[in-house]
PDB file of N, CA and C in Angstrom:
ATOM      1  N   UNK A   1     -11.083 -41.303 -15.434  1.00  0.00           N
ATOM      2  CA  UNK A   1     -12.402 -40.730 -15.295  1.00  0.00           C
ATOM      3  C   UNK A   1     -12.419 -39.374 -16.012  1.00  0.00           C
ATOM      4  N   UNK A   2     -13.218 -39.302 -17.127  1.00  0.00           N
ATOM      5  CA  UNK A   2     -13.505 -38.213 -17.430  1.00  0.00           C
ATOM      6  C   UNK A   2     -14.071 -36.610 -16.378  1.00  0.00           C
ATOM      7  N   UNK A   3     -13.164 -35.594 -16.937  1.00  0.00           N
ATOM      8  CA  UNK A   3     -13.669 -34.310 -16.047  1.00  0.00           C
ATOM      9  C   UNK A   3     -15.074 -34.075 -16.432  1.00  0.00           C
ATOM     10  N   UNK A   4     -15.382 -33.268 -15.554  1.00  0.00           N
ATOM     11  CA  UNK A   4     -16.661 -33.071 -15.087  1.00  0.00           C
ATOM     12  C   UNK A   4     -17.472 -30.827 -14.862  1.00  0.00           C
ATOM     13  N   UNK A   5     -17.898 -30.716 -15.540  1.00  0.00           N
ATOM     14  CA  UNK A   5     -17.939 -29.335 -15.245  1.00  0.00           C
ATOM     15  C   UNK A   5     -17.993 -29.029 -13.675  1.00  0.00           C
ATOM     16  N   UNK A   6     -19.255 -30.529 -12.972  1.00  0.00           N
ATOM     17  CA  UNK A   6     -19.259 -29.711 -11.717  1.00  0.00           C
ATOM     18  C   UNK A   6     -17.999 -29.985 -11.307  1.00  0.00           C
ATOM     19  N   UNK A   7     -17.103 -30.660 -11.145  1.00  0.00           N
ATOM     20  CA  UNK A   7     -16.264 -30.423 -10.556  1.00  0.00           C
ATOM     21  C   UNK A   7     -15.228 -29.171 -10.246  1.00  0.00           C
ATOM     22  N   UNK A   8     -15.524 -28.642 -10.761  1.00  0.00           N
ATOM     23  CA  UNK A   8     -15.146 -26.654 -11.143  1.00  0.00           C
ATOM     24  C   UNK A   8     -15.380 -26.282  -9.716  1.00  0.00           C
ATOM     25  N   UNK A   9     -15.062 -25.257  -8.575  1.00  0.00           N
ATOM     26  CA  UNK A   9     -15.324 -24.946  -8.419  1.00  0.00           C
ATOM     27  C   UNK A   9     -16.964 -23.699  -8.053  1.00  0.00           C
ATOM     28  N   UNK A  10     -17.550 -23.908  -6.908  1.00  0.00           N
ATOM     29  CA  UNK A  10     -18.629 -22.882  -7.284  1.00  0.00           C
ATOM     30  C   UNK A  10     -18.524 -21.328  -7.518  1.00  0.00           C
ATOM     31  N   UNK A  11     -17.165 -21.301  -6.806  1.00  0.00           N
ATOM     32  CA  UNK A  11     -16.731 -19.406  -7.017  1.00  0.00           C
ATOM     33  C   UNK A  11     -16.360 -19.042  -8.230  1.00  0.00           C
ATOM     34  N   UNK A  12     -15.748 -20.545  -9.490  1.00  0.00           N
ATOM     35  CA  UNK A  12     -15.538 -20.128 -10.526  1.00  0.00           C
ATOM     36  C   UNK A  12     -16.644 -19.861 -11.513  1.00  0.00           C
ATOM     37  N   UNK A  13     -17.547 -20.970 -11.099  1.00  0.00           N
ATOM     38  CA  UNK A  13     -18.672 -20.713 -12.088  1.00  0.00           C
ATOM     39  C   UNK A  13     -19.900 -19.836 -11.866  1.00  0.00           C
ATOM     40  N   UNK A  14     -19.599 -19.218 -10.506  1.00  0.00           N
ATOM     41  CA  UNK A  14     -20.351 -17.573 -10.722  1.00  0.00           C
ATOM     42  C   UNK A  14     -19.522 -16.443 -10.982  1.00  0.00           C
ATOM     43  N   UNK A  15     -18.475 -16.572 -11.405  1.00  0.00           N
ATOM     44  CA  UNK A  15     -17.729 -15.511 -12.030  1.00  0.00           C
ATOM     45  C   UNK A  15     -17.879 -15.854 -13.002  1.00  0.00           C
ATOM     46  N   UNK A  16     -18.089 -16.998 -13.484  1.00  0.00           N
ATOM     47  CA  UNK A  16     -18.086 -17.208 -15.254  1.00  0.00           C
ATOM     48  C   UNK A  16     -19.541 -16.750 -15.413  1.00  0.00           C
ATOM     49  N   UNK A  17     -20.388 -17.141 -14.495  1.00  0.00           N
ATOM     50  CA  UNK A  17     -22.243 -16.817 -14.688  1.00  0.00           C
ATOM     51  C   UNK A  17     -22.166 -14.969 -15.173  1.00  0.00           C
ATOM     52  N   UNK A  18     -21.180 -14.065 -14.155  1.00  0.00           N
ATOM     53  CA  UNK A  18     -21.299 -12.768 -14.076  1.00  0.00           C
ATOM     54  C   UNK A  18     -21.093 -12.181 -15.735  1.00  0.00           C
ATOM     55  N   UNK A  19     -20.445 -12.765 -16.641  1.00  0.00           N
ATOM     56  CA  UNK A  19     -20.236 -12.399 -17.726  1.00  0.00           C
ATOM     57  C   UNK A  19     -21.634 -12.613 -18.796  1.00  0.00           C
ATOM     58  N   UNK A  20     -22.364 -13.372 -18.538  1.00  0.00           N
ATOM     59  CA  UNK A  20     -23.143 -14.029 -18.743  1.00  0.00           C
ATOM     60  C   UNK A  20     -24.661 -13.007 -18.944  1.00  0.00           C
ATOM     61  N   UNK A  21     -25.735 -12.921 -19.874  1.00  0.00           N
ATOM     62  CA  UNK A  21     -26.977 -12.207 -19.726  1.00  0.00           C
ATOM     63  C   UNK A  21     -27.937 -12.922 -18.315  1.00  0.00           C
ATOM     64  N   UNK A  22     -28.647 -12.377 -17.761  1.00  0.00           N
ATOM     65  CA  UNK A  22     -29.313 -13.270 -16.780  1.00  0.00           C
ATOM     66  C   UNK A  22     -30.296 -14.168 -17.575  1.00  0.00           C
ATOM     67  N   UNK A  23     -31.092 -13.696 -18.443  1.00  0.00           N
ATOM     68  CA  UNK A  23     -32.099 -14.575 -18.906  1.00  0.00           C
ATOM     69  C   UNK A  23     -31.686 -15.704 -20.064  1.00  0.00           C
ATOM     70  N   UNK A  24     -30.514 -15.458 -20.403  1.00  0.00           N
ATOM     71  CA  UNK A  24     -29.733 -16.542 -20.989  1.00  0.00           C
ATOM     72  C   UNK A  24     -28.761 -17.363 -20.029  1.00  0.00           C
ATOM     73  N   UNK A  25     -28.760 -17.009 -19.371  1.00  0.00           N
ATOM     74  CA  UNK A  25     -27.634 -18.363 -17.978  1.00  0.00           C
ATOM     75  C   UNK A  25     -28.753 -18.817 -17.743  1.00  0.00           C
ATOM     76  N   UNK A  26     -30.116 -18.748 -17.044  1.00  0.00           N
ATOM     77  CA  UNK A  26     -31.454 -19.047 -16.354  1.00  0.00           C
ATOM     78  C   UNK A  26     -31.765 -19.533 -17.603  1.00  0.00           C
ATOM     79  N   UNK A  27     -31.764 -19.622 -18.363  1.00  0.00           N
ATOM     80  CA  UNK A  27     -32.304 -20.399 -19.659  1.00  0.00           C
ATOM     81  C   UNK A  27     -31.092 -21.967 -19.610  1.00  0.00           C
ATOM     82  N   UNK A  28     -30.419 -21.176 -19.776  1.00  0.00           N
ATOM     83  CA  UNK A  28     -29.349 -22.148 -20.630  1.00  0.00           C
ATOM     84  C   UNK A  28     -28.911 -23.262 -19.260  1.00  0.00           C
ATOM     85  N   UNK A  29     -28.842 -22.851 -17.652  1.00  0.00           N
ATOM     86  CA  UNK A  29     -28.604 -23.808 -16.555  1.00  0.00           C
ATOM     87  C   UNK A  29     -29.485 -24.440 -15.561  1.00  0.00           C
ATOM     88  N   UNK A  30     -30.335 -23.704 -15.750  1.00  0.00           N
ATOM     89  CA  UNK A  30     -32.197 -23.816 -14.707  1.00  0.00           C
ATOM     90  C   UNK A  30     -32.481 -25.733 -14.823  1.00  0.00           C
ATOM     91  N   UNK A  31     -32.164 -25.807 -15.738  1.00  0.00           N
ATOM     92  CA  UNK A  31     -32.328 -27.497 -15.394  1.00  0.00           C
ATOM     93  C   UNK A  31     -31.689 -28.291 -16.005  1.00  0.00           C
ATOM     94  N   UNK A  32     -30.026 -28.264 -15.710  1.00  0.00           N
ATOM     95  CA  UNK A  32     -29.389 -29.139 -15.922  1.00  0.00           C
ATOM     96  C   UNK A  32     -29.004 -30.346 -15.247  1.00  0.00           C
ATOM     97  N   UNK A  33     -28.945 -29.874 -14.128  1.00  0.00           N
ATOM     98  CA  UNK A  33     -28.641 -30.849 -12.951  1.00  0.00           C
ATOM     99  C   UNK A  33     -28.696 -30.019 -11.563  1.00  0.00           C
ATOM    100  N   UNK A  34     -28.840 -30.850 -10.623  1.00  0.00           N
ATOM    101  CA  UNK A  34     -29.031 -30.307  -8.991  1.00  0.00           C
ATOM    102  C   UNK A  34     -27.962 -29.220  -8.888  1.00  0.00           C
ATOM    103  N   UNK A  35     -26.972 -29.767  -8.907  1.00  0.00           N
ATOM    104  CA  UNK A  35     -25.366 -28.968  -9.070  1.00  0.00           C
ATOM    105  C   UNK A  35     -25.742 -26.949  -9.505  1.00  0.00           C
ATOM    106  N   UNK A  36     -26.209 -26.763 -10.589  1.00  0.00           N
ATOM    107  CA  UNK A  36     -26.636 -25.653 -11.683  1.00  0.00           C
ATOM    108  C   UNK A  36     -27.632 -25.280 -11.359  1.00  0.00           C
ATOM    109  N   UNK A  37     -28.670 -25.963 -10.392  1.00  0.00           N
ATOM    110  CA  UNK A  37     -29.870 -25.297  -9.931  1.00  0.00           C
ATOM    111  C   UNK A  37     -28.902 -24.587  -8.712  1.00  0.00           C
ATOM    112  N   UNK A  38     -28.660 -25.618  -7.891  1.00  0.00           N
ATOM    113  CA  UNK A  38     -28.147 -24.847  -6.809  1.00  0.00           C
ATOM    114  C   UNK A  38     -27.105 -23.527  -6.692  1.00  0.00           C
ATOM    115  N   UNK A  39     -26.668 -23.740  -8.082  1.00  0.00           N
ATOM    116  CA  UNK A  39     -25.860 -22.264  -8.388  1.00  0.00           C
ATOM    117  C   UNK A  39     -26.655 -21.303  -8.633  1.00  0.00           C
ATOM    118  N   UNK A  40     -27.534 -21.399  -9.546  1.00  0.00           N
ATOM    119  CA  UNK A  40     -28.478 -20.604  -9.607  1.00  0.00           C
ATOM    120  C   UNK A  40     -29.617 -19.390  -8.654  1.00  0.00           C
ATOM    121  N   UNK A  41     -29.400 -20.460  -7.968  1.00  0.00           N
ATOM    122  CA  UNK A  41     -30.114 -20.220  -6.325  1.00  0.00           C
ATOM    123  C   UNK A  41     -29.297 -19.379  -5.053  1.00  0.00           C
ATOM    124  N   UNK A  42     -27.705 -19.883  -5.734  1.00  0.00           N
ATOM    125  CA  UNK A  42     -26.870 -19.267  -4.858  1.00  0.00           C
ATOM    126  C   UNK A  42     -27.126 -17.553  -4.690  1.00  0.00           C
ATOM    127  N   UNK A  43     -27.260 -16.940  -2.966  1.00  0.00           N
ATOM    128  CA  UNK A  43     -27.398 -16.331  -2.619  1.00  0.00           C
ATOM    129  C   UNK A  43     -25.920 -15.306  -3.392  1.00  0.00           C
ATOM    130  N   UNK A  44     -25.334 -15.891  -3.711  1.00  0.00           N
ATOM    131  CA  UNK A  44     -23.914 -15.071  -4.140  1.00  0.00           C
ATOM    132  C   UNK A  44     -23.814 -14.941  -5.630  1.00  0.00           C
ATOM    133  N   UNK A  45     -25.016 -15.022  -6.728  1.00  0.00           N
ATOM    134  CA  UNK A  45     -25.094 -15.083  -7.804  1.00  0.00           C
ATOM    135  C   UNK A  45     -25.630 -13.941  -7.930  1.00  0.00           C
ATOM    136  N   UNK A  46     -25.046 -13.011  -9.378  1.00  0.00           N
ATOM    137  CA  UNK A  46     -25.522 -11.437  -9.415  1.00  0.00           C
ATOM    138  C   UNK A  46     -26.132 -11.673 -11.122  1.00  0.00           C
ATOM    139  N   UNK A  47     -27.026 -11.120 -11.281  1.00  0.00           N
ATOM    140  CA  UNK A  47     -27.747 -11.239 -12.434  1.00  0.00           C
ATOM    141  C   UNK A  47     -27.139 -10.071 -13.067  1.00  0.00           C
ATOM    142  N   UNK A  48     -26.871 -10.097 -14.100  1.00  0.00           N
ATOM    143  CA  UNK A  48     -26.880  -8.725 -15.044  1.00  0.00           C
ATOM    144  C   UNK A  48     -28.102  -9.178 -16.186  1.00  0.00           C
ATOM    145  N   UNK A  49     -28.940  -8.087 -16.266  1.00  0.00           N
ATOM    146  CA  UNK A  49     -30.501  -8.109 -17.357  1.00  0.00           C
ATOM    147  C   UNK A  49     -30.565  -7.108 -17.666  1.00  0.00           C
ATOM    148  N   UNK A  50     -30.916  -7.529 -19.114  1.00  0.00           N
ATOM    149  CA  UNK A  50     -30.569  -6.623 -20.344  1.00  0.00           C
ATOM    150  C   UNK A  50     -32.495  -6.562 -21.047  1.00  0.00           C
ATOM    151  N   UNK A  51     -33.369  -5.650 -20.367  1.00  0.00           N
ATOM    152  CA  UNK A  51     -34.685  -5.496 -20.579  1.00  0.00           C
ATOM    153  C   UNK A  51     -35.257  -5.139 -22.119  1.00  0.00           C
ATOM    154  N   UNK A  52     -35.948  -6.250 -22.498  1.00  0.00           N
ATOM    155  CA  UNK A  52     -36.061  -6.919 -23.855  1.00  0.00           C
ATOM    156  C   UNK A  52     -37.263  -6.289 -24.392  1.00  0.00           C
ATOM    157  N   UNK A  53     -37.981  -6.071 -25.611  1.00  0.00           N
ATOM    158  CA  UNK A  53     -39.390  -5.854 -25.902  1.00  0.00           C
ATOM    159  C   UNK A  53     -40.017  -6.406 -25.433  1.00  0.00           C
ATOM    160  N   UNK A  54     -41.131  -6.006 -24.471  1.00  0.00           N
ATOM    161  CA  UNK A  54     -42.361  -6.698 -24.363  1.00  0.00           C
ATOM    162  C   UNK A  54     -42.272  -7.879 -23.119  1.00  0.00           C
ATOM    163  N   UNK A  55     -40.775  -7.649 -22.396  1.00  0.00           N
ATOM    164  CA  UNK A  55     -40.536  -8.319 -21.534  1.00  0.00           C
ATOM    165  C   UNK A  55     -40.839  -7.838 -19.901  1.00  0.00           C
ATOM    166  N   UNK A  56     -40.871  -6.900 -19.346  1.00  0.00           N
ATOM    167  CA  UNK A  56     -41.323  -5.967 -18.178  1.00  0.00           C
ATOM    168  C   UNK A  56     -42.700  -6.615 -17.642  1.00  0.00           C
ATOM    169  N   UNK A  57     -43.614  -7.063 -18.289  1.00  0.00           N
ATOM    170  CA  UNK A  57     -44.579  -7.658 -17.721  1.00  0.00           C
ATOM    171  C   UNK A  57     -44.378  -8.768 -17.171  1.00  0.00           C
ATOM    172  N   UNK A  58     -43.924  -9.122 -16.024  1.00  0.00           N
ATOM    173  CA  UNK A  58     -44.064 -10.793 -15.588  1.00  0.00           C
ATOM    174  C   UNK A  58     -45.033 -11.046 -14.648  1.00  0.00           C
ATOM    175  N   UNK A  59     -46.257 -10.737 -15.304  1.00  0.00           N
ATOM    176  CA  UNK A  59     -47.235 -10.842 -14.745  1.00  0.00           C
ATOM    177  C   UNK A  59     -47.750 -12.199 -15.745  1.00  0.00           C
ATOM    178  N   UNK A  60     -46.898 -12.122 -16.877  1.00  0.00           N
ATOM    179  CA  UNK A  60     -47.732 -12.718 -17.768  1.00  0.00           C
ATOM    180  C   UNK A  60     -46.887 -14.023 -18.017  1.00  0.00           C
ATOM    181  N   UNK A  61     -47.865 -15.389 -18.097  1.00  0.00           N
ATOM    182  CA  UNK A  61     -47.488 -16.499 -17.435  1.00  0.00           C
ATOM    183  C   UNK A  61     -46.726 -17.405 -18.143  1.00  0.00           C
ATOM    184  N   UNK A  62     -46.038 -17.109 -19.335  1.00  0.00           N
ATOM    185  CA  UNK A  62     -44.454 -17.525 -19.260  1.00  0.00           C
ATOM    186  C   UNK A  62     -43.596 -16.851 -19.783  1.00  0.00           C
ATOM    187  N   UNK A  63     -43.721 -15.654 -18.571  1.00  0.00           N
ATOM    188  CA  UNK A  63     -42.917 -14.295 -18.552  1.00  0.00           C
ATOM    189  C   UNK A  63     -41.494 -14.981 -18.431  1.00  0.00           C
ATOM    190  N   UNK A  64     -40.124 -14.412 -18.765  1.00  0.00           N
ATOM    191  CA  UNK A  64     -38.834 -14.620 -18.823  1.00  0.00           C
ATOM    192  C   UNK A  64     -38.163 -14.678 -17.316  1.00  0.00           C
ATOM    193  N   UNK A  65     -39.166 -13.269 -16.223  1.00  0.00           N
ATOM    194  CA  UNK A  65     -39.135 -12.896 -15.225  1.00  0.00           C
ATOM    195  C   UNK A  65     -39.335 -14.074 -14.586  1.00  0.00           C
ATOM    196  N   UNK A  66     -40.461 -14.890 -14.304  1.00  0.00           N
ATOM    197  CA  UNK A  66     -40.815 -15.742 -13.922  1.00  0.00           C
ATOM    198  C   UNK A  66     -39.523 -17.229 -12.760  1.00  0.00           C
ATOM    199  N   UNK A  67     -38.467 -17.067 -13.687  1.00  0.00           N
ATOM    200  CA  UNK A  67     -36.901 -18.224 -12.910  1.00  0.00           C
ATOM    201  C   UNK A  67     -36.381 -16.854 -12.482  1.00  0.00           C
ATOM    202  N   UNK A  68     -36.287 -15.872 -11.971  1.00  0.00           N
ATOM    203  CA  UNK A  68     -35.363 -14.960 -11.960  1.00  0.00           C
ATOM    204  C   UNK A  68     -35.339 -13.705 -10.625  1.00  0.00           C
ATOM    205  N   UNK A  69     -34.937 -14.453  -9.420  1.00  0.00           N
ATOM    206  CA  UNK A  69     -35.153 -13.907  -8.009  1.00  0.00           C
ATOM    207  C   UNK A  69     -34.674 -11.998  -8.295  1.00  0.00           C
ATOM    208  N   UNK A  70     -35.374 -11.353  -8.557  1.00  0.00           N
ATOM    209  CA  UNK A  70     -35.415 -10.096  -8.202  1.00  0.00           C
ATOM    210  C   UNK A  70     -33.964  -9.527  -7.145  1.00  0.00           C
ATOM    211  N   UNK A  71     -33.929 -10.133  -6.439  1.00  0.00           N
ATOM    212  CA  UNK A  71     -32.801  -9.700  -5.530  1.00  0.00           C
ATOM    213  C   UNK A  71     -31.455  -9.869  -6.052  1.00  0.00           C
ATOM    214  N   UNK A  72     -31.584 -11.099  -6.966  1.00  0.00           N
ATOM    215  CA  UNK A  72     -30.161 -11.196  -7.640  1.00  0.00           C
ATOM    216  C   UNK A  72     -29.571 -10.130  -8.403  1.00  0.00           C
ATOM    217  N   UNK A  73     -30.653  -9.197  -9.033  1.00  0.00           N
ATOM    218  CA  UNK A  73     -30.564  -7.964  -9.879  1.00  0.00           C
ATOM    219  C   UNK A  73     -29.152  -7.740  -9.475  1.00  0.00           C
ATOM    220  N   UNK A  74     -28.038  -7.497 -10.147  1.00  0.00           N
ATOM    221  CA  UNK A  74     -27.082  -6.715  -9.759  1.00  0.00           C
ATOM    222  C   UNK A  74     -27.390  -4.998 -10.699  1.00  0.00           C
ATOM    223  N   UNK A  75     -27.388  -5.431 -12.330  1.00  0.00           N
ATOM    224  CA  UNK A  75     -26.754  -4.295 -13.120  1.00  0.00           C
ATOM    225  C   UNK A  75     -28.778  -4.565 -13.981  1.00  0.00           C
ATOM    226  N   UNK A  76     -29.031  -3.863 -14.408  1.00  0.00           N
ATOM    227  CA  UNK A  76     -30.455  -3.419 -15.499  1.00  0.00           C
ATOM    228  C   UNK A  76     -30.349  -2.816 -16.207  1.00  0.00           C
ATOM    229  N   UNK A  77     -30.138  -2.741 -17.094  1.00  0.00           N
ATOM    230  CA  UNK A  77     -30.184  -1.893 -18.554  1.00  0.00           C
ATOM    231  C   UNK A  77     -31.112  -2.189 -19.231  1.00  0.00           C
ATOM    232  N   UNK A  78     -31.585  -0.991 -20.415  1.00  0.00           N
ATOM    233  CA  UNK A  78     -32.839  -0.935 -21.572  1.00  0.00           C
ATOM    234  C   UNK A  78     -32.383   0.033 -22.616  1.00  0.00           C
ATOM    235  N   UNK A  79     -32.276  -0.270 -23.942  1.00  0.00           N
ATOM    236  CA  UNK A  79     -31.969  -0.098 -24.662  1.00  0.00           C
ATOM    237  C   UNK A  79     -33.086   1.068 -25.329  1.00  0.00           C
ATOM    238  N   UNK A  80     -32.690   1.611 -26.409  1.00  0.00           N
ATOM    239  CA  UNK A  80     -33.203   2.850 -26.797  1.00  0.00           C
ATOM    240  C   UNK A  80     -34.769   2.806 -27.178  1.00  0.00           C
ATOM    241  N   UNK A  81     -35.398   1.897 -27.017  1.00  0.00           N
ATOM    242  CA  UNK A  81     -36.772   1.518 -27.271  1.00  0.00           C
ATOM    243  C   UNK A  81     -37.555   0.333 -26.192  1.00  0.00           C
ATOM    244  N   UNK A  82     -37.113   0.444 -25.156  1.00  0.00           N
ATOM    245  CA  UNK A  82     -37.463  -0.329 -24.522  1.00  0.00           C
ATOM    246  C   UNK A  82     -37.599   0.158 -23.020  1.00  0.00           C
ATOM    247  N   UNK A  83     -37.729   2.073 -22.906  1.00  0.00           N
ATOM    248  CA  UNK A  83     -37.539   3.007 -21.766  1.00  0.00           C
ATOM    249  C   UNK A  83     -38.449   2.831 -21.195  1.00  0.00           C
ATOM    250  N   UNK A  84     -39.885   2.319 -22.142  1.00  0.00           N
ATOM    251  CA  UNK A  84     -41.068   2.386 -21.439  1.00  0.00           C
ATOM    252  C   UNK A  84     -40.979   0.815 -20.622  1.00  0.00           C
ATOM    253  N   UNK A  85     -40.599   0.011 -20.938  1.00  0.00           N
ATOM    254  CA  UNK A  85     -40.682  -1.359 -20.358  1.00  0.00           C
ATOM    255  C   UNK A  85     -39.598  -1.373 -19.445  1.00  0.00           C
ATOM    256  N   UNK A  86     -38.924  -0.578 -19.282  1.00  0.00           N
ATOM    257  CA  UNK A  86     -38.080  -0.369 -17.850  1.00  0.00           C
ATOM    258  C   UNK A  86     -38.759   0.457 -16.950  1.00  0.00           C
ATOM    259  N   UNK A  87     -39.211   1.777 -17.131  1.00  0.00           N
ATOM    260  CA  UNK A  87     -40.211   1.934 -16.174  1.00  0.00           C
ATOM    261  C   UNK A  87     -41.273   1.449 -15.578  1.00  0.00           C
ATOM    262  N   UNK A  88     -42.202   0.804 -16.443  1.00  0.00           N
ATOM    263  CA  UNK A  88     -43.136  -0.222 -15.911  1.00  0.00           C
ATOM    264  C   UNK A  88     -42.104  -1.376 -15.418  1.00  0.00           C
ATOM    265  N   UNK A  89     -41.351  -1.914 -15.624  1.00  0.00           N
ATOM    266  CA  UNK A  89     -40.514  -2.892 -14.747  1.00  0.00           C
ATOM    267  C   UNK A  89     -40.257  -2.364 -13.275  1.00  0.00           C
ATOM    268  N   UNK A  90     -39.711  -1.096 -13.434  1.00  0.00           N
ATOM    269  CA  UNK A  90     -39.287  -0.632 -12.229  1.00  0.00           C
ATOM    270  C   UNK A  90     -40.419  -0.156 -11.326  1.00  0.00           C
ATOM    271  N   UNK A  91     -41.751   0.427 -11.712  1.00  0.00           N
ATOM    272  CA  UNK A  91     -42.613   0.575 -11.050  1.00  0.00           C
ATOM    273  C   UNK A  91     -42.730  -0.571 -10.483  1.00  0.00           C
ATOM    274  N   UNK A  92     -43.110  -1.886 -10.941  1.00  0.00           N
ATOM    275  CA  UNK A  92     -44.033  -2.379  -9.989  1.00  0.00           C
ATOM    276  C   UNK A  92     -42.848  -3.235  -9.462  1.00  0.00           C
ATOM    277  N   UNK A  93     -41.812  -4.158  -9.860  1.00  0.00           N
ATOM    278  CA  UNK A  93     -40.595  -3.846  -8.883  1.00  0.00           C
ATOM    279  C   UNK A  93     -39.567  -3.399  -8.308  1.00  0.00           C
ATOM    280  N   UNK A  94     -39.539  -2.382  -8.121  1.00  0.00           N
ATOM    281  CA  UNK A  94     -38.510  -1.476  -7.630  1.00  0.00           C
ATOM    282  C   UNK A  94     -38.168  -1.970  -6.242  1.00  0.00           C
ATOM    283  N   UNK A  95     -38.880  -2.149  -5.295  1.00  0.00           N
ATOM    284  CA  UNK A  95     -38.753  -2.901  -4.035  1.00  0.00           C
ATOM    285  C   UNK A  95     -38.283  -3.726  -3.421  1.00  0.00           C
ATOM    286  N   UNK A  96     -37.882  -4.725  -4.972  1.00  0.00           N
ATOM    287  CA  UNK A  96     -37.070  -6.450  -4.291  1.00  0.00           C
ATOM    288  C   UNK A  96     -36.054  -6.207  -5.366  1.00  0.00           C
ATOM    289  N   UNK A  97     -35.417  -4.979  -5.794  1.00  0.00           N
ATOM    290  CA  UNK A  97     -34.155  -5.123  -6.523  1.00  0.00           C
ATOM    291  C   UNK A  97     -33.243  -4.873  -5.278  1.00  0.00           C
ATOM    292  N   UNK A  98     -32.852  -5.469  -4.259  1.00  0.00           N
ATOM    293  CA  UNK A  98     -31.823  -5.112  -3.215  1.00  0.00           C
ATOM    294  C   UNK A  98     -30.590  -5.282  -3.725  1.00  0.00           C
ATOM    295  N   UNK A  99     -30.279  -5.398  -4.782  1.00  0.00           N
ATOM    296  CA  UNK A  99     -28.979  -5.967  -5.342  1.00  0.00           C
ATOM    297  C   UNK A  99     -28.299  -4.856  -6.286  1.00  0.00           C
ATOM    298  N   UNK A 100     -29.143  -4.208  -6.583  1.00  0.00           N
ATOM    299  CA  UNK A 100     -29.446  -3.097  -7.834  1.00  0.00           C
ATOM    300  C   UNK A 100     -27.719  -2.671  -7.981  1.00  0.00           C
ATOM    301  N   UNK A 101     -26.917  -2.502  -8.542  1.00  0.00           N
ATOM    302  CA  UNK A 101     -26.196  -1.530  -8.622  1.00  0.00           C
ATOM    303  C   UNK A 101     -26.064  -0.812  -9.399  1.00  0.00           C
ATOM    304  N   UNK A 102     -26.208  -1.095 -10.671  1.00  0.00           N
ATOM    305  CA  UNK A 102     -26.188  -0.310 -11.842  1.00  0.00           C
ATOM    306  C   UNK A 102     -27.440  -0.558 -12.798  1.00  0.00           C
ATOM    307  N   UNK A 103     -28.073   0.525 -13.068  1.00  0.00           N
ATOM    308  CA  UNK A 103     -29.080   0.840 -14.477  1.00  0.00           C
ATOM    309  C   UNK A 103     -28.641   1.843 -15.183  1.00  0.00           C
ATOM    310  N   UNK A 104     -28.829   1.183 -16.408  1.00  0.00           N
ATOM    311  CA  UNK A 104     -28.745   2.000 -17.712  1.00  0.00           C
ATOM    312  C   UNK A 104     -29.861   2.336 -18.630  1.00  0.00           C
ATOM    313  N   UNK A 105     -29.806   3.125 -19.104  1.00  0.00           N
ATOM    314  CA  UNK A 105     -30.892   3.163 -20.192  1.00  0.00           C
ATOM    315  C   UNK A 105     -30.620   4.292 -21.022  1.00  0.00           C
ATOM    316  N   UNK A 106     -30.436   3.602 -22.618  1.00  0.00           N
ATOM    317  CA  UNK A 106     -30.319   4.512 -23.542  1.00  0.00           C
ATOM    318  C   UNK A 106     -30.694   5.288 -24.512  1.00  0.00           C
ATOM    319  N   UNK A 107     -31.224   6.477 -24.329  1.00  0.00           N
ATOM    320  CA  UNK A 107     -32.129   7.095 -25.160  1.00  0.00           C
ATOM    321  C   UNK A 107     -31.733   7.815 -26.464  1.00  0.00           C
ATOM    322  N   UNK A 108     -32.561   8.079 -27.115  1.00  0.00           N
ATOM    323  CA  UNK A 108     -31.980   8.482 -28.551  1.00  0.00           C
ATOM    324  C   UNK A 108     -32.233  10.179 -28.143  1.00  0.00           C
ATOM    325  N   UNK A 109     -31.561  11.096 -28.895  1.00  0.00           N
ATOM    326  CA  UNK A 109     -31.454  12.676 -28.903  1.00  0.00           C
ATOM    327  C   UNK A 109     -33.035  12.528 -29.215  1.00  0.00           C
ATOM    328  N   UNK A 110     -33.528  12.257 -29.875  1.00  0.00           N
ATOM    329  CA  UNK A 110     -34.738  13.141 -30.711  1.00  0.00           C
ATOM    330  C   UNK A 110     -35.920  12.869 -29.479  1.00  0.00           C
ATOM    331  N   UNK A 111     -35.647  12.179 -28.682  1.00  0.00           N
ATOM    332  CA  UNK A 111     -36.461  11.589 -27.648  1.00  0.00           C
ATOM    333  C   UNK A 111     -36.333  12.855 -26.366  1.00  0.00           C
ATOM    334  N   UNK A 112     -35.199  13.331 -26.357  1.00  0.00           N
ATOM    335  CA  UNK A 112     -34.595  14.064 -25.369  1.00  0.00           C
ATOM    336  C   UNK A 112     -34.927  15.288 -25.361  1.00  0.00           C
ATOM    337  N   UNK A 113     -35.663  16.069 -26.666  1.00  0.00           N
ATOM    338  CA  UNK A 113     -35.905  17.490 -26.847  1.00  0.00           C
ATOM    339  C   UNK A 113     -37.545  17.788 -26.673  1.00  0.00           C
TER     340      UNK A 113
END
C-alpha cells in the first residue's frame, strides 16, 4: 500500500504548516480533503501573515481574509509599503487576534523623519 500524507502525524503537519505563509497553506490545503480541513481548523494551528497590498480589507468579498480564523494569528508583519494596510487591519481587528504574538512592520528612514 502506498504511503499516504495523512498518515503523518497531526503534530507533524502543524509544525510543518508553522513554516509555512498563512494565506498560502489556506490556499494551498483548504480543500484537499476532510483530513487538511480539519487541520486547518485545528485549534492548535498558528498562522504566521505576511500583510499584502490592498489586502487589509476583508470586508471585500473574495478577500484572502475571508478562510482565515483571526485567532489563529500567531506572528503579523507588513512590509515597507503596506503600514497603512496594517493599521486599517489592526483597527478594525485588533480584538479577535488572541493569538497575536509577534508584529512587525518595516518602515523606510525617509518615512521616519
Amino acid at each position: 500500500m502506498p504511503a499516504k500524507a495523512e498518515s503523518l502525524p497531526s503534530e507533524i503537519w502543524l509544525d510543518i504548516f508553522q513554516y509555512l505563509e498563512g494565506h498560502d497553506l489556506i490556499q494551498a490545503f483548504s480543500r484537499l480533503n476532510l483530513f487538511f480541513t480539519s487541520l486547518l481548523c485545528s485549534s492548535h494551528l498558528r498562522l504566521n501573515i505576511r500583510i499584502k497590498q490592498n489586502e487589509s480589507n476583508r470586508r471585500l468579498p473574495m478577500s484572502p481574509w475571508s478562510k482565515i480564523r483571526l485567532s489563529q494569528i500567531s506572528s503579523l508583519a507588513a512590509g515597507q509599503r503596506k503600514a497603512n494596510c496594517l493599521i486599517q487591519f489592526l483597527r478594525w481587528n485588533a480584538a479577535s487576534l488572541l493569538g497575536l504574538r509577534s508584529l512587525s512592520v518595516y518602515l523606510r528612514k525617509s518615512k521616519l523623519d
